[in-house]
Protein backbone atom coordinates (compact mmCIF):
# COMPACT_ATOMS: atom_id res chain seq x y z
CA UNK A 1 -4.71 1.75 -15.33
CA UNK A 2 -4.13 2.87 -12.06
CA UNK A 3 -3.47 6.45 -11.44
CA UNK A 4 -1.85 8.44 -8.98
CA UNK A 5 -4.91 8.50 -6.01
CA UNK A 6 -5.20 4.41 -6.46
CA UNK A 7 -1.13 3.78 -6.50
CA UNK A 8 -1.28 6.15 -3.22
CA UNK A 9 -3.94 4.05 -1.27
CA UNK A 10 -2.22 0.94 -2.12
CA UNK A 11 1.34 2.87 -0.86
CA UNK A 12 -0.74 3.68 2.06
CA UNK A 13 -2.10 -0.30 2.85
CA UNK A 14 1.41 -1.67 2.20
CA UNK A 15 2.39 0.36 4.86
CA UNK A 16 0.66 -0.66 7.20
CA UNK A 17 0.81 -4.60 6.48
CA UNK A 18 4.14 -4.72 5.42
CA UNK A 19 7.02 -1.68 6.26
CA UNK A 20 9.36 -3.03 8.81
CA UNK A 21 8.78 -6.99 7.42
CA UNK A 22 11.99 -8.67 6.53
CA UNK A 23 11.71 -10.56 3.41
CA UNK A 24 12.79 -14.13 3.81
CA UNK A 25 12.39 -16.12 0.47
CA UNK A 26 11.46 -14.98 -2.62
CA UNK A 27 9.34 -16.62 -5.30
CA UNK A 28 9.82 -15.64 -8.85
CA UNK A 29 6.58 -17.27 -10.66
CA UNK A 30 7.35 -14.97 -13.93
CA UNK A 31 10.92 -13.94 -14.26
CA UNK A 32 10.09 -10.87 -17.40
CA UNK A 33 8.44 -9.08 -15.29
CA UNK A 34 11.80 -8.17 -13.25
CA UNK A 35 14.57 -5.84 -14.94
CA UNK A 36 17.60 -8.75 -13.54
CA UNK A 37 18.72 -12.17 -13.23
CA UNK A 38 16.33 -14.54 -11.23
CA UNK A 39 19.03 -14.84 -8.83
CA UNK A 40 20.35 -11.67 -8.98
CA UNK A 41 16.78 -10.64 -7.21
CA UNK A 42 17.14 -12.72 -4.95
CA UNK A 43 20.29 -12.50 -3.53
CA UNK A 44 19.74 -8.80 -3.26
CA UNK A 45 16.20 -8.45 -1.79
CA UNK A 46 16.11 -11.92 0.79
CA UNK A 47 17.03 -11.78 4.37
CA UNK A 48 16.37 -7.83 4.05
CA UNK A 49 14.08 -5.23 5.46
CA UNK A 50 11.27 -2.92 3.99
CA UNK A 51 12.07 0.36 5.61
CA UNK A 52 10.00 2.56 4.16
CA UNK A 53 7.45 2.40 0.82
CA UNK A 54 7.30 5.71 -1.34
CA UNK A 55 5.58 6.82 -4.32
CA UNK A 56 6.37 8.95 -6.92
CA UNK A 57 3.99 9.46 -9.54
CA UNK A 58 2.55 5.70 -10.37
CA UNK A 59 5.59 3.74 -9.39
CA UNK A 60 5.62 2.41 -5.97
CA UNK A 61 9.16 2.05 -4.55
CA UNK A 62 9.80 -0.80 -1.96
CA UNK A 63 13.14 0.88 0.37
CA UNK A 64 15.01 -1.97 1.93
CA UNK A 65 17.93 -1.40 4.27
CA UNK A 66 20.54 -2.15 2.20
CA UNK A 67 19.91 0.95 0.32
CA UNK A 68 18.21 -0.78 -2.31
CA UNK A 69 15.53 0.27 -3.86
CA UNK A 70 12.95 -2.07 -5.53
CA UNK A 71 10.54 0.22 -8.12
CA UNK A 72 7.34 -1.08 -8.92
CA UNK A 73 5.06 -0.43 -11.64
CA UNK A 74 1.20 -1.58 -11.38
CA UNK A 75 0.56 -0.45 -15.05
CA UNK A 76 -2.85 -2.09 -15.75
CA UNK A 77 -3.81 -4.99 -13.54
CA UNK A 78 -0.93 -5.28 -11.02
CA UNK A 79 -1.75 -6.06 -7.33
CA UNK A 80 -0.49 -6.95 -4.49
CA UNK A 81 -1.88 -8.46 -1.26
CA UNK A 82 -0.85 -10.02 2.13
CA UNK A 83 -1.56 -13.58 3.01
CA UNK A 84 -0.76 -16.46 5.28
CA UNK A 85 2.51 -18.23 4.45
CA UNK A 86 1.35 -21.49 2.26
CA UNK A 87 -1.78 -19.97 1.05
CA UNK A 88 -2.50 -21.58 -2.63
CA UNK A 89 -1.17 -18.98 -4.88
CA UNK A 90 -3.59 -17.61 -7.79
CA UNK A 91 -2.90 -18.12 -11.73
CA UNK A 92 -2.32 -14.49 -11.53
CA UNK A 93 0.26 -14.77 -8.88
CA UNK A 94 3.34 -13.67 -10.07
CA UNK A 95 5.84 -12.81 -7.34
CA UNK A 96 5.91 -13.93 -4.01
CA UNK A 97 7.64 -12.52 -1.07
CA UNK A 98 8.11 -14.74 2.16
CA UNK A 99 8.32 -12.89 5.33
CA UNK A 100 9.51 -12.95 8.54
CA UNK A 101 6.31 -13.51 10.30
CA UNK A 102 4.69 -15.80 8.20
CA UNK A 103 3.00 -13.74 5.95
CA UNK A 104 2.98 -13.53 2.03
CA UNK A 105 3.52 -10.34 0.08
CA UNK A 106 2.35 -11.46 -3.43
CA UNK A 107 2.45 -9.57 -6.72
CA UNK A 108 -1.03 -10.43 -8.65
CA UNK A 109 -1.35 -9.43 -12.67
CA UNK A 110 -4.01 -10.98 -14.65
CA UNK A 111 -2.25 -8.76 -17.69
CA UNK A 112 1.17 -9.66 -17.07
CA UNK A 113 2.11 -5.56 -17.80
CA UNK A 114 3.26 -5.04 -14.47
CA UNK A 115 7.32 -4.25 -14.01
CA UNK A 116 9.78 -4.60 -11.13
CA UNK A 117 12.87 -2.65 -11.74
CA UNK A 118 15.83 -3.17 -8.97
CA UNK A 119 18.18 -0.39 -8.26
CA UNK A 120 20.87 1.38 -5.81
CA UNK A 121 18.66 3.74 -4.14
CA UNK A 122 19.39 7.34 -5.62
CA UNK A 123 18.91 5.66 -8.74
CA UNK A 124 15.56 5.67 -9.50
CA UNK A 125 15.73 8.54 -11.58
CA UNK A 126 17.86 6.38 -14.62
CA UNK A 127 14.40 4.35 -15.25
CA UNK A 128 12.80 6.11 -18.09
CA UNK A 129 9.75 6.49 -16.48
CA UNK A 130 11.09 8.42 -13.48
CA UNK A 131 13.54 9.73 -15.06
CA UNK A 132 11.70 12.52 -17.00
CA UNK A 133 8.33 12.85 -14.74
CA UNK A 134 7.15 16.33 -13.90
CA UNK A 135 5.94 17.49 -10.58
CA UNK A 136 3.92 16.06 -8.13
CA UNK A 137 0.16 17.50 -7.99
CA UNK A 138 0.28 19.31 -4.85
CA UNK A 139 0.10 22.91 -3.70
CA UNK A 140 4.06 23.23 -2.66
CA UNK A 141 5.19 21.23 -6.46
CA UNK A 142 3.01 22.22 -9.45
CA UNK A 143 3.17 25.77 -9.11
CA UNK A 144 1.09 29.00 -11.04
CA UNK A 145 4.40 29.59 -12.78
CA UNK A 146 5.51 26.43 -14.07
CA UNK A 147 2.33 25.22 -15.21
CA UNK A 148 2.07 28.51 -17.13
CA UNK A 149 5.49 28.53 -18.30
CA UNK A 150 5.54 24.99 -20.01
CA UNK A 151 1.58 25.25 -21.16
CA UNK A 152 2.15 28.55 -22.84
CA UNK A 153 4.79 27.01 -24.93
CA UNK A 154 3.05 23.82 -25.51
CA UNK A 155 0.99 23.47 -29.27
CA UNK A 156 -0.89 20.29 -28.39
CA UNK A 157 -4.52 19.72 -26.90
CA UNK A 158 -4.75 19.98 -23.78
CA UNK A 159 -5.82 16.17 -22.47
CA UNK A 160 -2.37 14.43 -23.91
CA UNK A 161 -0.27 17.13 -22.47
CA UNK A 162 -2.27 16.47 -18.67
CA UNK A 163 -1.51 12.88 -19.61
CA UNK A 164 2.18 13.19 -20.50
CA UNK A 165 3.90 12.18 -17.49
CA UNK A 166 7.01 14.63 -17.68
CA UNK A 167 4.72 17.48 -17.58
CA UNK A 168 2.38 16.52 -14.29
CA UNK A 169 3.05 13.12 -12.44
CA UNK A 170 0.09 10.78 -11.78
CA UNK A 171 -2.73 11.93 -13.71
CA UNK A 172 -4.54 9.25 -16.30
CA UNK A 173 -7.74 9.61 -18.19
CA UNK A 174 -10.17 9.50 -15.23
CA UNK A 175 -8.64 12.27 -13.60
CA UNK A 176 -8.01 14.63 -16.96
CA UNK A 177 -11.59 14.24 -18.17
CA UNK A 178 -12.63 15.36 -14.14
CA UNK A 179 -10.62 18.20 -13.97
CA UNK A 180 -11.10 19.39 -17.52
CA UNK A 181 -14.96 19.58 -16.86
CA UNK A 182 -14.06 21.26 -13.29
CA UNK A 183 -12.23 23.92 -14.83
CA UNK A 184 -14.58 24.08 -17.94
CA UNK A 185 -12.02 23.63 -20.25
CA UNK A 186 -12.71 21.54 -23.71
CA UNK A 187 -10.61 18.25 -23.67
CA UNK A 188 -9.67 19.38 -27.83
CA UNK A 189 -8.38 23.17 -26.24
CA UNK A 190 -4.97 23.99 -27.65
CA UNK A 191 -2.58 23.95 -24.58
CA UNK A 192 -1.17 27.71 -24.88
CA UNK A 193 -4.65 29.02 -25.50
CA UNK A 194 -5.26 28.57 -22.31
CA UNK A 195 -5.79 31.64 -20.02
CA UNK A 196 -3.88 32.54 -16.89
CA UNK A 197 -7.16 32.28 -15.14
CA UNK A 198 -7.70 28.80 -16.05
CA UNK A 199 -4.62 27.61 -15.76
CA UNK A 200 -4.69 28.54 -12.18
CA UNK A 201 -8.32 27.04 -11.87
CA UNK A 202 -6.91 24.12 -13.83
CA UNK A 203 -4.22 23.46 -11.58
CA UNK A 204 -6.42 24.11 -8.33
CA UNK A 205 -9.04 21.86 -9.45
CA UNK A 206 -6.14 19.01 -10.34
CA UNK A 207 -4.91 19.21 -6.91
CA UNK A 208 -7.95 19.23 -4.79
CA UNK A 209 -9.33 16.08 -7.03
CA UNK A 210 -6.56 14.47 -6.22
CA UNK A 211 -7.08 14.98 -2.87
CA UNK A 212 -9.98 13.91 -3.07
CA UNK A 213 -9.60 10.89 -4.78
CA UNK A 214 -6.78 9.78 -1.96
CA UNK A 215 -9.30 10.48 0.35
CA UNK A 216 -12.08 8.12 -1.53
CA UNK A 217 -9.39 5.55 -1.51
CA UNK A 218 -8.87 5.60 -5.38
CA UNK A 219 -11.30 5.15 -8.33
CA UNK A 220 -12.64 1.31 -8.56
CA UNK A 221 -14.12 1.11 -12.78
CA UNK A 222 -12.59 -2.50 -13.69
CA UNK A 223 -11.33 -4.10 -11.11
CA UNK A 224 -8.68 -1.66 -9.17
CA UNK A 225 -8.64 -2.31 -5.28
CA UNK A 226 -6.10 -1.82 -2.46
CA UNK A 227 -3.47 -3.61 -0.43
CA UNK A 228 -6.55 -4.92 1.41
CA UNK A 229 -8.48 -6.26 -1.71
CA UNK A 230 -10.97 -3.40 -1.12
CA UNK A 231 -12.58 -1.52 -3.86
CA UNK A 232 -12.25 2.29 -4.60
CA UNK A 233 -14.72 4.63 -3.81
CA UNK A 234 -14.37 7.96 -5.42
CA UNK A 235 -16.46 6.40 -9.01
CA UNK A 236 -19.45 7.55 -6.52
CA UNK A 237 -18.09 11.53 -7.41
CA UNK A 238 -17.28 11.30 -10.80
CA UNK A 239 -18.53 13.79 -12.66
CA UNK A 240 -18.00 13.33 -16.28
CA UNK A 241 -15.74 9.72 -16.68
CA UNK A 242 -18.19 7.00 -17.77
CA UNK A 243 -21.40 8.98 -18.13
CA UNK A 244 -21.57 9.53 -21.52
CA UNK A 245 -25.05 10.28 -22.28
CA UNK A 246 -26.52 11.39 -18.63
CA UNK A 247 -27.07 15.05 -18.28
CA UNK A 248 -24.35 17.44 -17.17
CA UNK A 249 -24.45 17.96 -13.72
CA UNK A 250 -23.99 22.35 -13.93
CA UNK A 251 -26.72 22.68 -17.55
CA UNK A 252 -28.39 19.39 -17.82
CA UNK A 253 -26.77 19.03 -21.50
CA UNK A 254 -26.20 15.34 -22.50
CA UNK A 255 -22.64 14.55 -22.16
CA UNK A 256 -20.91 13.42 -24.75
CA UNK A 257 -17.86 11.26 -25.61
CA UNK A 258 -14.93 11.32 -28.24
CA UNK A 259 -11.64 10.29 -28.59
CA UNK A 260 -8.82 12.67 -27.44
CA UNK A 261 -4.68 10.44 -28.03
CA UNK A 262 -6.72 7.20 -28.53
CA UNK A 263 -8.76 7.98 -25.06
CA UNK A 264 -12.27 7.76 -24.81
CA UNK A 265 -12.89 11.51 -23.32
CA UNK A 266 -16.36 12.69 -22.03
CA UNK A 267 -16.76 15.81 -21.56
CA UNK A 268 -19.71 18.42 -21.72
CA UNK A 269 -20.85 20.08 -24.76
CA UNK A 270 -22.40 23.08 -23.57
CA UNK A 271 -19.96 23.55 -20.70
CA UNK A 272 -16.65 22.81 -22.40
CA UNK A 273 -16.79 24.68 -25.50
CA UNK A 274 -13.64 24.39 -27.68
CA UNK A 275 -11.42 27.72 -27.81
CA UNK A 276 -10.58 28.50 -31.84
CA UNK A 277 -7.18 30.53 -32.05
């Protein structure tokens, strides 16, 4: 699934192929994957303007200038790219939007999990998704103090509560197993056992990988690439995901790999040794 550094870089593409477009026609190849009536989506969305594309956490959300907003989630597979008006659409083509200039913006999900939720914009927040998510990882949001105030009160391990969405927005199971190793802290770790001075590490280390991985345009393992059909680069600086049973790159110890909330998690032995209350 996409996390936060891949739904970034494809923000970051669609801005630059489509923001300012005005969205002609509308092609609705697979109706359940939109939260209204066929029609309804299209009488809201055609003959208007992208303004602006956003992110917040993993949802994408398309700003049109009728102060609609259109929220989209990529959950596993979803896609979208920019091609010639009348190209042959894929099997996997799902939504396509006519533009303007005789472009396509199409919607692409071999899975069929992706969701397009329309709303007033301001509204974003009564989608259960966005409703509850926690802060965005970056110095100014996730703070020292609220990352210590909700992990000290927190009794479960450590990776499902970096993966629960209403406590830090974006992260997945790449990024938790790369931090956790970063900071030296055993996926298994009970939340609140956590010191103060890895919690701050913790949270440093969260927001300069995700830096990083923005920078790296994302993390390409399946098949994850951007607005411009281009492939992530960051899986070159992983450190722990999908290296179960290479060395550790601080002790040389083979890494190993369990499952942490039904998530394959690697994670070093020798370096990430659990804490027992």
């Amino acid at each position: 699934m996409p996390e936060l550094p891949e739904v970034e870089t494809v923000r970051r593409g669609l801005t630059q192929l489509v923001e300012g477009a005005k969205v002609n026609t509308i092609d609705v190849l697979y109706p359940k994957m939109i939260n209204v009536s066929e029609k309804e989506f299209k009488d809201v969305l055609q003959k208007h303007q992208i303004i602006r594309i956003d992110r917040r956490g993993k949802y994408l959300l398309f700003r049109f200038d009728n102060d609609m907003t259109l929220v989209s989630h990529l959950r596993m597979e979803g896609k979208y790219d920019v091609e010639p008006d009348g190209t042959e659409p894929t099997k996997h083509t799902h939504i396509i939007f006519h533009l303007d200039d005789d472009r396509e913006l199409r919607y692409k999900d071999s899975r069929k999990f992706g969701r397009m939720y329309l709303v007033k914009n301001g509204d974003e927040k009564t989608l259960s998704g966005l409703g509850t998510i926690g802060p965005e990882p970056t110095d100014e949001t996730l703070t020292f103090d609220y990352m210590k105030s909700i992990m000290n009160k927190a009794r479960g391990k450590i990776k499902p509560f970096l993966l629960n969405q209403s406590n830090i927005a974006g992260l997945g199971n790449i990024y938790c197993d790369e931090v956790l190793w970063l900071t030296s802290i055993h996926p298994e770790t009970q939340t609140n056992l956590i010191t103060d001075e890895e919690i701050e590490a913790l949270r440093k280390n969260i927001i300069a990988e995700i830096k990083m991985a923005i920078k790296g345009h994302g993390t390409t393992v399946h098949s994850y690439s951007n607005a411009f059909g281009e492939a992530g680069q960051f899986q070159n600086h992983l450190h722990v995901y999908g290296r179960k049973g290479e060395p550790c790159e601080r002790c040389d110890t083979l890494l190993e790999k369990i499952k942490v909330a039904q998530r394959g998690t690697t994670y070093c032995p020798n370096c990430q040794r659990k804490v027992v209350e």
